[in-house]
C-alpha atoms as a PDB file:
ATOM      1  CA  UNK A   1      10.001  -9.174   4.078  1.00  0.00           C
ATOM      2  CA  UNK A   2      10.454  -5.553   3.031  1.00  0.00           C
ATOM      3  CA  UNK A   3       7.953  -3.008   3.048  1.00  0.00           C
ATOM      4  CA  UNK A   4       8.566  -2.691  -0.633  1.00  0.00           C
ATOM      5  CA  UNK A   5       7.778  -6.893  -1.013  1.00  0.00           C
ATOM      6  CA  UNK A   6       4.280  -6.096   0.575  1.00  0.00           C
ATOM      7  CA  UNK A   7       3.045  -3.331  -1.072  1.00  0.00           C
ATOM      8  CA  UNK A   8       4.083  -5.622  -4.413  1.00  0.00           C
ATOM      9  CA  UNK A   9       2.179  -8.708  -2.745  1.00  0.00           C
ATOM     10  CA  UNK A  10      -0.805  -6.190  -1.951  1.00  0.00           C
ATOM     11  CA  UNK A  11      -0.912  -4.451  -5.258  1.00  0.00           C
ATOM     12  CA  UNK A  12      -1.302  -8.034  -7.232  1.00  0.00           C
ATOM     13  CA  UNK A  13      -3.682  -9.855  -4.641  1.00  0.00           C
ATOM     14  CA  UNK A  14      -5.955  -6.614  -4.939  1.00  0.00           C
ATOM     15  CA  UNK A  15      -5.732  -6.672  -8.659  1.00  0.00           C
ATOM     16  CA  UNK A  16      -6.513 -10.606  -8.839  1.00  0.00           C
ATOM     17  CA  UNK A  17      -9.406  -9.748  -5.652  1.00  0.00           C
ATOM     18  CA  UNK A  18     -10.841  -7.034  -7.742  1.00  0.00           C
ATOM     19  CA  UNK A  19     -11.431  -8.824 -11.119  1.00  0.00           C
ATOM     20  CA  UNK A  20     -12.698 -11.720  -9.463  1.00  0.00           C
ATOM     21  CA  UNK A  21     -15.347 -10.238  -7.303  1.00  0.00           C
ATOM     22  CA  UNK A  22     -17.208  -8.772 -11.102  1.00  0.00           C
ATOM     23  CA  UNK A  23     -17.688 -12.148 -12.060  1.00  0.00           C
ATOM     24  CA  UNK A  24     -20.794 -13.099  -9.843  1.00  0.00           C
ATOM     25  CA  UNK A  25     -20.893 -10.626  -6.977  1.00  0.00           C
ATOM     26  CA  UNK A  26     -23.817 -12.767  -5.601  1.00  0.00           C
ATOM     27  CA  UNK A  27     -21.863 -16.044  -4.975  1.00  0.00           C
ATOM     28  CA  UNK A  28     -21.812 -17.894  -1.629  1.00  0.00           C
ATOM     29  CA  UNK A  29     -18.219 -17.693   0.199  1.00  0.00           C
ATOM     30  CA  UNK A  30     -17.498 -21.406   1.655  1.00  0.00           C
ATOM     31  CA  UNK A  31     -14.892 -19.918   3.670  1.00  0.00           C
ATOM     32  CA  UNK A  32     -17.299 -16.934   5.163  1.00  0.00           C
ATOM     33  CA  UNK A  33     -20.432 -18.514   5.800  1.00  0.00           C
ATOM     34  CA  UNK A  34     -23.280 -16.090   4.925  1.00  0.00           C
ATOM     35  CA  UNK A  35     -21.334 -13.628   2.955  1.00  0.00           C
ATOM     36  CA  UNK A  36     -21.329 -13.280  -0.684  1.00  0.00           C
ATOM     37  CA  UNK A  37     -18.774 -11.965  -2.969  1.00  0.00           C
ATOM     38  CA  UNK A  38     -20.534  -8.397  -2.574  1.00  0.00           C
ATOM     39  CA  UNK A  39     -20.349  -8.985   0.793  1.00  0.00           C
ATOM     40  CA  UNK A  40     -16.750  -9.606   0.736  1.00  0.00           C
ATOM     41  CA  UNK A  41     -15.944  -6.758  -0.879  1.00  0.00           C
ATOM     42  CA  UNK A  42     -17.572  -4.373   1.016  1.00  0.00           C
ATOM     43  CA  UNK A  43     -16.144  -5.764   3.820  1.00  0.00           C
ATOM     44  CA  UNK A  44     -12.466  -5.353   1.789  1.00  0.00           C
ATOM     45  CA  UNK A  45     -13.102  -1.566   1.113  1.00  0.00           C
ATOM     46  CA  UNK A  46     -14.501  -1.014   4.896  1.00  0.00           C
ATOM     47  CA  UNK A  47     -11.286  -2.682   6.139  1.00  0.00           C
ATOM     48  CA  UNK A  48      -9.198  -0.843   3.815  1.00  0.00           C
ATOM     49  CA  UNK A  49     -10.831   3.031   5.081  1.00  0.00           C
ATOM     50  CA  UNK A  50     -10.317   1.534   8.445  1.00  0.00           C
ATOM     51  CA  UNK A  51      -6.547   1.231   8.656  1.00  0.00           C
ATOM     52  CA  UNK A  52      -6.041   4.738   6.212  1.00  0.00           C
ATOM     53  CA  UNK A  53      -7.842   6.651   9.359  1.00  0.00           C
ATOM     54  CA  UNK A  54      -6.095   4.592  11.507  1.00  0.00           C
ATOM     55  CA  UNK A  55      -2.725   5.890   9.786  1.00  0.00           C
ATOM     56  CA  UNK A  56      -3.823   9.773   9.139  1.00  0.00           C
ATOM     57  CA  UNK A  57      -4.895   9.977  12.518  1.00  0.00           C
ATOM     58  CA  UNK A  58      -3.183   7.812  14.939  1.00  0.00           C
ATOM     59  CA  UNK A  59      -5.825   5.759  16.613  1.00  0.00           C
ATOM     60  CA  UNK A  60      -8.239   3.138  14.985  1.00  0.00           C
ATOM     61  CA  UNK A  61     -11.553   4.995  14.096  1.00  0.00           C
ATOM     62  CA  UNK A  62     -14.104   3.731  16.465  1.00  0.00           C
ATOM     63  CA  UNK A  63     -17.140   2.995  16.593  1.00  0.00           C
ATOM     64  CA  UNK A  64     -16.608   1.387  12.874  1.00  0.00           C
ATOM     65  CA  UNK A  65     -18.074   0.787  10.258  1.00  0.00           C
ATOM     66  CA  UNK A  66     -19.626   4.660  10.000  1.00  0.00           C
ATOM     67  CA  UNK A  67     -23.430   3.513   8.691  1.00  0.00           C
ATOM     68  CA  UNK A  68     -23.173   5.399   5.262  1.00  0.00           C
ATOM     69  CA  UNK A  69     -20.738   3.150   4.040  1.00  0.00           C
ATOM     70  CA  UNK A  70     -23.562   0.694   3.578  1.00  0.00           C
ATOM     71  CA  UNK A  71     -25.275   2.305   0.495  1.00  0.00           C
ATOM     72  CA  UNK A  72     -21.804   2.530  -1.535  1.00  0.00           C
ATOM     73  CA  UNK A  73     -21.971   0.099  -3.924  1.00  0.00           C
ATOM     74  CA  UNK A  74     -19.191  -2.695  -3.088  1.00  0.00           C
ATOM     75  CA  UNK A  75     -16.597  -2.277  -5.936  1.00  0.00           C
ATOM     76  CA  UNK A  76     -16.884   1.719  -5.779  1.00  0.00           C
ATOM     77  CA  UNK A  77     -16.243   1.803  -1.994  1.00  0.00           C
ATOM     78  CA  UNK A  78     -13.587  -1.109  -2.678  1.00  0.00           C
ATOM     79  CA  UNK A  79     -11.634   0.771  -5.076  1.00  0.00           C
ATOM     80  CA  UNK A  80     -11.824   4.000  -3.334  1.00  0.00           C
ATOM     81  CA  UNK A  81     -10.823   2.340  -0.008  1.00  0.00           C
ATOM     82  CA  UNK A  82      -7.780   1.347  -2.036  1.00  0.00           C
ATOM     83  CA  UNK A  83      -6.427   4.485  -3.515  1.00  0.00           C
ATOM     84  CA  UNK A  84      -6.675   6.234  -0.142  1.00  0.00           C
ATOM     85  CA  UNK A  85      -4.758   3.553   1.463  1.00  0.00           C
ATOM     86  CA  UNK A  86      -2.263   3.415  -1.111  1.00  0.00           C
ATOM     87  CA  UNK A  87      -1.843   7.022  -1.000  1.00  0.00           C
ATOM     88  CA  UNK A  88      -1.889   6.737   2.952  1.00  0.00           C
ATOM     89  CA  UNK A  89       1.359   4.078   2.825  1.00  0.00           C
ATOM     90  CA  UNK A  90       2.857   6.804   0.150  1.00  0.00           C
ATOM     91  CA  UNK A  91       2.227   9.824   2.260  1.00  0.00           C
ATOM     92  CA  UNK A  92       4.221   7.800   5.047  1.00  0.00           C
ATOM     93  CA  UNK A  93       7.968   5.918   5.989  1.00  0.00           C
ATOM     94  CA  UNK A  94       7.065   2.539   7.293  1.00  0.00           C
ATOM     95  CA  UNK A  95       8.664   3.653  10.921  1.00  0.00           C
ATOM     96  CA  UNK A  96       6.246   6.501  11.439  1.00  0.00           C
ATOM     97  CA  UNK A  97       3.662   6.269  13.980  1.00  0.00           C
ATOM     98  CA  UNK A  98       0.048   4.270  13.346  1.00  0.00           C
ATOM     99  CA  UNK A  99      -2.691   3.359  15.184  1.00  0.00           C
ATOM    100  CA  UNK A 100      -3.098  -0.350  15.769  1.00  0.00           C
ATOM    101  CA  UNK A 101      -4.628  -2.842  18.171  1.00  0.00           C
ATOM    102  CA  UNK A 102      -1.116  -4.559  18.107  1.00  0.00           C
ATOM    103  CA  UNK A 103       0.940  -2.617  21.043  1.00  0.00           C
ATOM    104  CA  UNK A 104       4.296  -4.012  19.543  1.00  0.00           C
ATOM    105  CA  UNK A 105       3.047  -3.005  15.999  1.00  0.00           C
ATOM    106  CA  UNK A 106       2.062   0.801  16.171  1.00  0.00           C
ATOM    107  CA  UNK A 107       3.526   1.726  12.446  1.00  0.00           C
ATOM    108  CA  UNK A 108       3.027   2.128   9.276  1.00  0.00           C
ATOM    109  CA  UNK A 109       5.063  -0.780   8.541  1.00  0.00           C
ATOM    110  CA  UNK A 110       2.575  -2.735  10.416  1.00  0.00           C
ATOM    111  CA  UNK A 111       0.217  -2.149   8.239  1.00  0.00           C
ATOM    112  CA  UNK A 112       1.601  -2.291   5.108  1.00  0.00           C
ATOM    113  CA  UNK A 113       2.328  -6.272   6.397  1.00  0.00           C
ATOM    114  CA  UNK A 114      -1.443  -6.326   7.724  1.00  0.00           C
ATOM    115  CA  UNK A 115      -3.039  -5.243   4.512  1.00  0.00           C
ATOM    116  CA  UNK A 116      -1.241  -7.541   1.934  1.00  0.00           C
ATOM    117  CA  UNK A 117      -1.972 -10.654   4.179  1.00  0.00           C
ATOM    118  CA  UNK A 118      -5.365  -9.164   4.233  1.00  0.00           C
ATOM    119  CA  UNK A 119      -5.473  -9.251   0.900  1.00  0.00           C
ATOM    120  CA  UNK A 120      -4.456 -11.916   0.388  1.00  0.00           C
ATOM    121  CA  UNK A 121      -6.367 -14.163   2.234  1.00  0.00           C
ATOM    122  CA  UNK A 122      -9.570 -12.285   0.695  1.00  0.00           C
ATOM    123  CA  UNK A 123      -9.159 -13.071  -2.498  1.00  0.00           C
ATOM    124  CA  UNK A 124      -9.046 -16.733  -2.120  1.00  0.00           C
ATOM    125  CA  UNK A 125     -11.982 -16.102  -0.424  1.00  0.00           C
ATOM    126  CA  UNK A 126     -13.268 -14.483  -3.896  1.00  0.00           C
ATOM    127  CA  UNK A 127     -11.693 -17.376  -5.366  1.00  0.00           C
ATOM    128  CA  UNK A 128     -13.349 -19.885  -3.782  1.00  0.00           C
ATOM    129  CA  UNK A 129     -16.739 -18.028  -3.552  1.00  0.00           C
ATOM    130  CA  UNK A 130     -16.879 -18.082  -7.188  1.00  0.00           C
ATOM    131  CA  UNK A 131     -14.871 -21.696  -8.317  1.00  0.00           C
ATOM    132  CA  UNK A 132     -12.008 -19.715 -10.045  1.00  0.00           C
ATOM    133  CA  UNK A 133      -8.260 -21.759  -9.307  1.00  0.00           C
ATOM    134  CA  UNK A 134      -6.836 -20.008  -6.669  1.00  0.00           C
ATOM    135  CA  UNK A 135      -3.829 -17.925  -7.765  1.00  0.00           C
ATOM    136  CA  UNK A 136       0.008 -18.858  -6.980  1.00  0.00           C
ATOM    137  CA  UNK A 137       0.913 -17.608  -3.427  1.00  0.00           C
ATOM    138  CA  UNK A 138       4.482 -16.549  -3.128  1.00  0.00           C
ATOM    139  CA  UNK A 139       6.494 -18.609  -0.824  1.00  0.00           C
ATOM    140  CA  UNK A 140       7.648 -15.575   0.836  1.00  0.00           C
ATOM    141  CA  UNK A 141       4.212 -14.296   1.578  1.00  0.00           C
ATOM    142  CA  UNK A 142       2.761 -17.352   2.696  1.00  0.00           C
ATOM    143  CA  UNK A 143       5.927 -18.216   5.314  1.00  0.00           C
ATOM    144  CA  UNK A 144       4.944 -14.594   6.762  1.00  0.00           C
ATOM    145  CA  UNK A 145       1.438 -14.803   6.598  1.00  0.00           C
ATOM    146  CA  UNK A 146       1.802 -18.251   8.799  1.00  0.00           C
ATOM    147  CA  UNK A 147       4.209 -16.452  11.226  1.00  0.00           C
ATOM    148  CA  UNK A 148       1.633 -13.130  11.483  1.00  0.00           C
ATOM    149  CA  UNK A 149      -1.478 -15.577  12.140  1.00  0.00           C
ATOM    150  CA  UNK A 150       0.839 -17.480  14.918  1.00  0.00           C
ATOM    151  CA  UNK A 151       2.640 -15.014  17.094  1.00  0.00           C
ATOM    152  CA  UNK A 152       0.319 -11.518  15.924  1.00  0.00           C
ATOM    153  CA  UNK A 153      -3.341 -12.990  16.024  1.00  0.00           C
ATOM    154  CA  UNK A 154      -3.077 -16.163  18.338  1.00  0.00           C
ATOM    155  CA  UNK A 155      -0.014 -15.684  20.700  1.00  0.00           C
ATOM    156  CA  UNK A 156      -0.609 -12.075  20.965  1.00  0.00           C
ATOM    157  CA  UNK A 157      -4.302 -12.330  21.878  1.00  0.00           C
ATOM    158  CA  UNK A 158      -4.037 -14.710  24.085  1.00  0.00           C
ATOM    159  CA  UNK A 159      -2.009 -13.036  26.149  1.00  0.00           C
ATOM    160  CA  UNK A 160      -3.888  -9.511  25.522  1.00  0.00           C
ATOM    161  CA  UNK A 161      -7.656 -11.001  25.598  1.00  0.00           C
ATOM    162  CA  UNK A 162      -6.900 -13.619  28.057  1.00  0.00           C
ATOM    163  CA  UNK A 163     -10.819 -13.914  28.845  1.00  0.00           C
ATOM    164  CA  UNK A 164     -11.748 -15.485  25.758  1.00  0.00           C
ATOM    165  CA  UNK A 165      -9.195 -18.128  25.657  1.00  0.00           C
ATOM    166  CA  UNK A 166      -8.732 -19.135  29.141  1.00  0.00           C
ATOM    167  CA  UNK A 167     -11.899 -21.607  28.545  1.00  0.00           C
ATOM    168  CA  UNK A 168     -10.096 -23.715  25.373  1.00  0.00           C
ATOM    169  CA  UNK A 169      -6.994 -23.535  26.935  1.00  0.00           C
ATOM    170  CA  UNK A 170      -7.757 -24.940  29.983  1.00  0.00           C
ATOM    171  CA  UNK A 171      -8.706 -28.228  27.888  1.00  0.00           C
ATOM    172  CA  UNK A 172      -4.986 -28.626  26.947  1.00  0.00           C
ATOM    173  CA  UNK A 173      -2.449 -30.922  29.220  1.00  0.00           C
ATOM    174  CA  UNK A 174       0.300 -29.426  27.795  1.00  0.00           C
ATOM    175  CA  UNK A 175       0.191 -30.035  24.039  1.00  0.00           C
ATOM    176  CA  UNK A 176       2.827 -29.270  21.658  1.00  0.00           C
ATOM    177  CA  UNK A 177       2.075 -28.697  18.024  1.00  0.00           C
ATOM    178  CA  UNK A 178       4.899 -28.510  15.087  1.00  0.00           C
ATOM    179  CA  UNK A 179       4.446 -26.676  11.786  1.00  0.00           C
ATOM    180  CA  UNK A 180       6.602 -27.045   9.018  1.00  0.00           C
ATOM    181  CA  UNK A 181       7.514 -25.803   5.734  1.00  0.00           C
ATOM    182  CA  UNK A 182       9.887 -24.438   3.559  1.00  0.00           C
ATOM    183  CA  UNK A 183      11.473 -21.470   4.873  1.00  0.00           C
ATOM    184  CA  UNK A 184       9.903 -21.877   7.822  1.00  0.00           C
ATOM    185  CA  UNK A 185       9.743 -24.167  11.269  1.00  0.00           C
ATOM    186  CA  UNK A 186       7.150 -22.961  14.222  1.00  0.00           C
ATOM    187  CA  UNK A 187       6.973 -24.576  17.559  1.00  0.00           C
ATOM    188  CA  UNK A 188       3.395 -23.955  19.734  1.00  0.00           C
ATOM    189  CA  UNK A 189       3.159 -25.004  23.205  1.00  0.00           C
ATOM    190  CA  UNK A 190      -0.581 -24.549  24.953  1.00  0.00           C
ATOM    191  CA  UNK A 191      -1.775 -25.177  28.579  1.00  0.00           C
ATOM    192  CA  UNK A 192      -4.373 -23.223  30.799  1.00  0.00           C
ATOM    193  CA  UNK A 193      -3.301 -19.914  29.586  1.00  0.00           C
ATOM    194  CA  UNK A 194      -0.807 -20.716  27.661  1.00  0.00           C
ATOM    195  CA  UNK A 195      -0.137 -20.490  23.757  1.00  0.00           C
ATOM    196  CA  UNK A 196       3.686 -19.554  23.129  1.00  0.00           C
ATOM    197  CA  UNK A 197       5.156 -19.750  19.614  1.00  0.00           C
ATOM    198  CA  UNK A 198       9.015 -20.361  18.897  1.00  0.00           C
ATOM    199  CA  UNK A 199      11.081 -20.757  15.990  1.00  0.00           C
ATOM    200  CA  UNK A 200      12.303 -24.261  15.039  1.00  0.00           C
ATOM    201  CA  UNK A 201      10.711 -27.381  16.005  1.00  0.00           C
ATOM    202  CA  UNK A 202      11.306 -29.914  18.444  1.00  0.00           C
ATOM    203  CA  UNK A 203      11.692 -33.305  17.438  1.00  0.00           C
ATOM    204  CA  UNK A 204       8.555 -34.995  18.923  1.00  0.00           C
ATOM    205  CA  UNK A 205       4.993 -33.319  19.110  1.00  0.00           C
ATOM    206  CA  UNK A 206       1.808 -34.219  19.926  1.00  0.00           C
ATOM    207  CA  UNK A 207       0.530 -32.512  16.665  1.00  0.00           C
ATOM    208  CA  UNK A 208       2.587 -32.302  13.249  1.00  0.00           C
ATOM    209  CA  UNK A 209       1.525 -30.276  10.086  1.00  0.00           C
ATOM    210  CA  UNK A 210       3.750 -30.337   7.014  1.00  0.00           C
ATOM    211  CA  UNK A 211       3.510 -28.804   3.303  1.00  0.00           C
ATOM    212  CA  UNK A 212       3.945 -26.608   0.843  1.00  0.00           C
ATOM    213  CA  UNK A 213       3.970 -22.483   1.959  1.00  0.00           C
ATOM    214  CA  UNK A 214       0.746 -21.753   0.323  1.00  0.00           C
ATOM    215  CA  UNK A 215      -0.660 -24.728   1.108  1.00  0.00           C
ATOM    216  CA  UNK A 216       0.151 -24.424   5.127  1.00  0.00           C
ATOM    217  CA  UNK A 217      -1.003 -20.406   4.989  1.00  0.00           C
ATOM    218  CA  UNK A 218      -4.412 -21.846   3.381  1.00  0.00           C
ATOM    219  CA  UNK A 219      -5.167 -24.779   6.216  1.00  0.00           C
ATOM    220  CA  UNK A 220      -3.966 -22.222   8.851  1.00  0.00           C
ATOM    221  CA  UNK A 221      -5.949 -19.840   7.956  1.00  0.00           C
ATOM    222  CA  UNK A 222      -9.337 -22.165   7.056  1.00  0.00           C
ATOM    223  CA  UNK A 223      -8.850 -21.646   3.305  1.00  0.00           C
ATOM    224  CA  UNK A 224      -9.535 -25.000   2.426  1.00  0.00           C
ATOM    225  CA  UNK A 225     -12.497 -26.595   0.726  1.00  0.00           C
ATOM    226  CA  UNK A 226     -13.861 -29.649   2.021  1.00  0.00           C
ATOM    227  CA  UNK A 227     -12.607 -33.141   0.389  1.00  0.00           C
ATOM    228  CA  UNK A 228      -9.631 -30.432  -1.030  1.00  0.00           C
ATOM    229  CA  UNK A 229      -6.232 -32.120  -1.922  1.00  0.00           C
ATOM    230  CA  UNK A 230      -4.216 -29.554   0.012  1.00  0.00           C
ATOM    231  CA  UNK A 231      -0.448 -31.023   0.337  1.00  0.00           C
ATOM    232  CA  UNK A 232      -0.897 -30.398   3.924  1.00  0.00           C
ATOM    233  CA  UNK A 233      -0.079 -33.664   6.468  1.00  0.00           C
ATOM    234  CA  UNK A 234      -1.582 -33.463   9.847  1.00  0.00           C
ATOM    235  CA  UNK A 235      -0.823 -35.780  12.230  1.00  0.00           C
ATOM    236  CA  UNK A 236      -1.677 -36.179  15.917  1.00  0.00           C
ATOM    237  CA  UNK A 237      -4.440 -36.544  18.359  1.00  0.00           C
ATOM    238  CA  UNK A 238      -7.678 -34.796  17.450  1.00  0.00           C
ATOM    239  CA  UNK A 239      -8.320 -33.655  20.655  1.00  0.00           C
ATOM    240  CA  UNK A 240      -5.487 -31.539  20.522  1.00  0.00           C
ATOM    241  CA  UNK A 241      -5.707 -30.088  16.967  1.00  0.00           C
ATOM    242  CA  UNK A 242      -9.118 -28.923  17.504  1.00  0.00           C
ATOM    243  CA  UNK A 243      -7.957 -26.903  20.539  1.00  0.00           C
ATOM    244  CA  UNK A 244      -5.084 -25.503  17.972  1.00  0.00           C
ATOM    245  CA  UNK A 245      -8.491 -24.774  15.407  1.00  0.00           C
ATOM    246  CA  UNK A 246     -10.330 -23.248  17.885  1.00  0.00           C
ATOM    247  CA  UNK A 247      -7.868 -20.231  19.410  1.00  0.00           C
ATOM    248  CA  UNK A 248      -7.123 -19.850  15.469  1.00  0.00           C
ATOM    249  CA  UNK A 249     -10.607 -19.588  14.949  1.00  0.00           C
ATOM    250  CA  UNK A 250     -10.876 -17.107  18.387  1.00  0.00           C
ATOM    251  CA  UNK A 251      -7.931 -14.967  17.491  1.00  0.00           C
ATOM    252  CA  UNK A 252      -9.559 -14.431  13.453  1.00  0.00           C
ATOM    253  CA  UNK A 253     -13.160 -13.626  14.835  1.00  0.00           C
END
């Protein structure tokens, strides 16, 4: 996807984030237990200030969040957060030089890709916290936002924060997992201190998941409600899908 395709993804996911969060900024988030909407927003804005300093000047502020931050009231410091990162990504060319915990990923650009899947994986989070339908996901989007999860978050910090998956994958023999959609095939091999990602699938697997774009970014990512009629089809040994859940789940933290 194009620069251009994210900051279009990010402006719409912020506008549907933003005018769901006024409806009860007190509702409980399923999919981040002991947040609330507020609490999600705040978090949204905090997020958003992070990656603009991170951009103006070259390393990721730290420590974060600075404490004052706390007594802005969540959609102020939300849609302040956004102007200044909007006017960050317009002050910049995707190629110039960011900060970024990703050492492959030290751009603009990277962020720009960051921020919409940020986005919009937080407002189905608003969605959910207060029962609205969750908004169409473009297919585009969602085949990306699977691909940044797999190879950015998991393979990536596997290999960069070995110590906190050497543990889980240690469990695995050798399992293979297959993931599957339209406009996009990903193949994930684990073993003690292992967890590689290809493109393309082979044709057996010890774990299969299938469906729809949105629907596979949503299970990947724990967007589902329980007793939810995804689209997604998992099949495999349990064992071996949990250990897939859990370096997801280590990689996200």
């Amino acid at each position: 996807m194009e620069p251009s395709r994210f900051l279009d993804c990010l402006a719409a996911d912020f506008a549907r984030l933003r005018a769901v969060a006024t409806t009860d900024p007190t509702a409980a988030v399923p999919s981040c237990p002991g947040w609330s909407v507020a609490d999600l927003t705040r978090h949204v804005g905090e997020v958003y200030l992070h990656k603009t300093l991170a951009i103006r000047h070259g390393a990721e502020p730290e420590p974060w969040p600075p404490a004052e931050l706390a007594t802005e009231e969540p959609l102020v410091l939300l849609d302040r957060a956004h102007a200044a990162l909007l006017a960050e990504f317009a002050a910049h060319d995707p190629n110039d030089p960011a900060g970024s915990w990703y050492k492959p990923g030290q751009t603009v650009g990277f962020w720009i890709r960051r921020m919409a899947q940020e986005t919009v994986i937080h407002r189905i989070d608003a969605e959910l916290g207060v029962r609205a339908p969750v908004a169409p996901i473009p297919d585009d989007l969602a085949v990306d936002g699977v691909d940044e999860l797999l190879r950015v978050f998991v393979e990536y910090s596997a290999v960069e924060w070995a110590d906190y998956f050497n543990e889980i994958l240690a469990d695995s023999p050798g399992w293979t997992y297959a993931l599957r959609t339209d406009g996009g095939a990903w193949s994930v091999r684990t073993g003690p201190g292992l967890f590689s990602v290809t493109d393309g699938v082979a044709d057996t697997a010890d774990v299969t998941v299938t469906g729809p774009p949105a629907a596979l970014l949503r299970w990947a990512w724990g967007r589902e409600l329980p007793g939810e009629s995804s689209g997604v089809s998992v099949q495999g040994a349990p064992e071996a899908l949990a250990l897939l859940r859990r370096c997801i789940v280590t990689a996200t933290s």
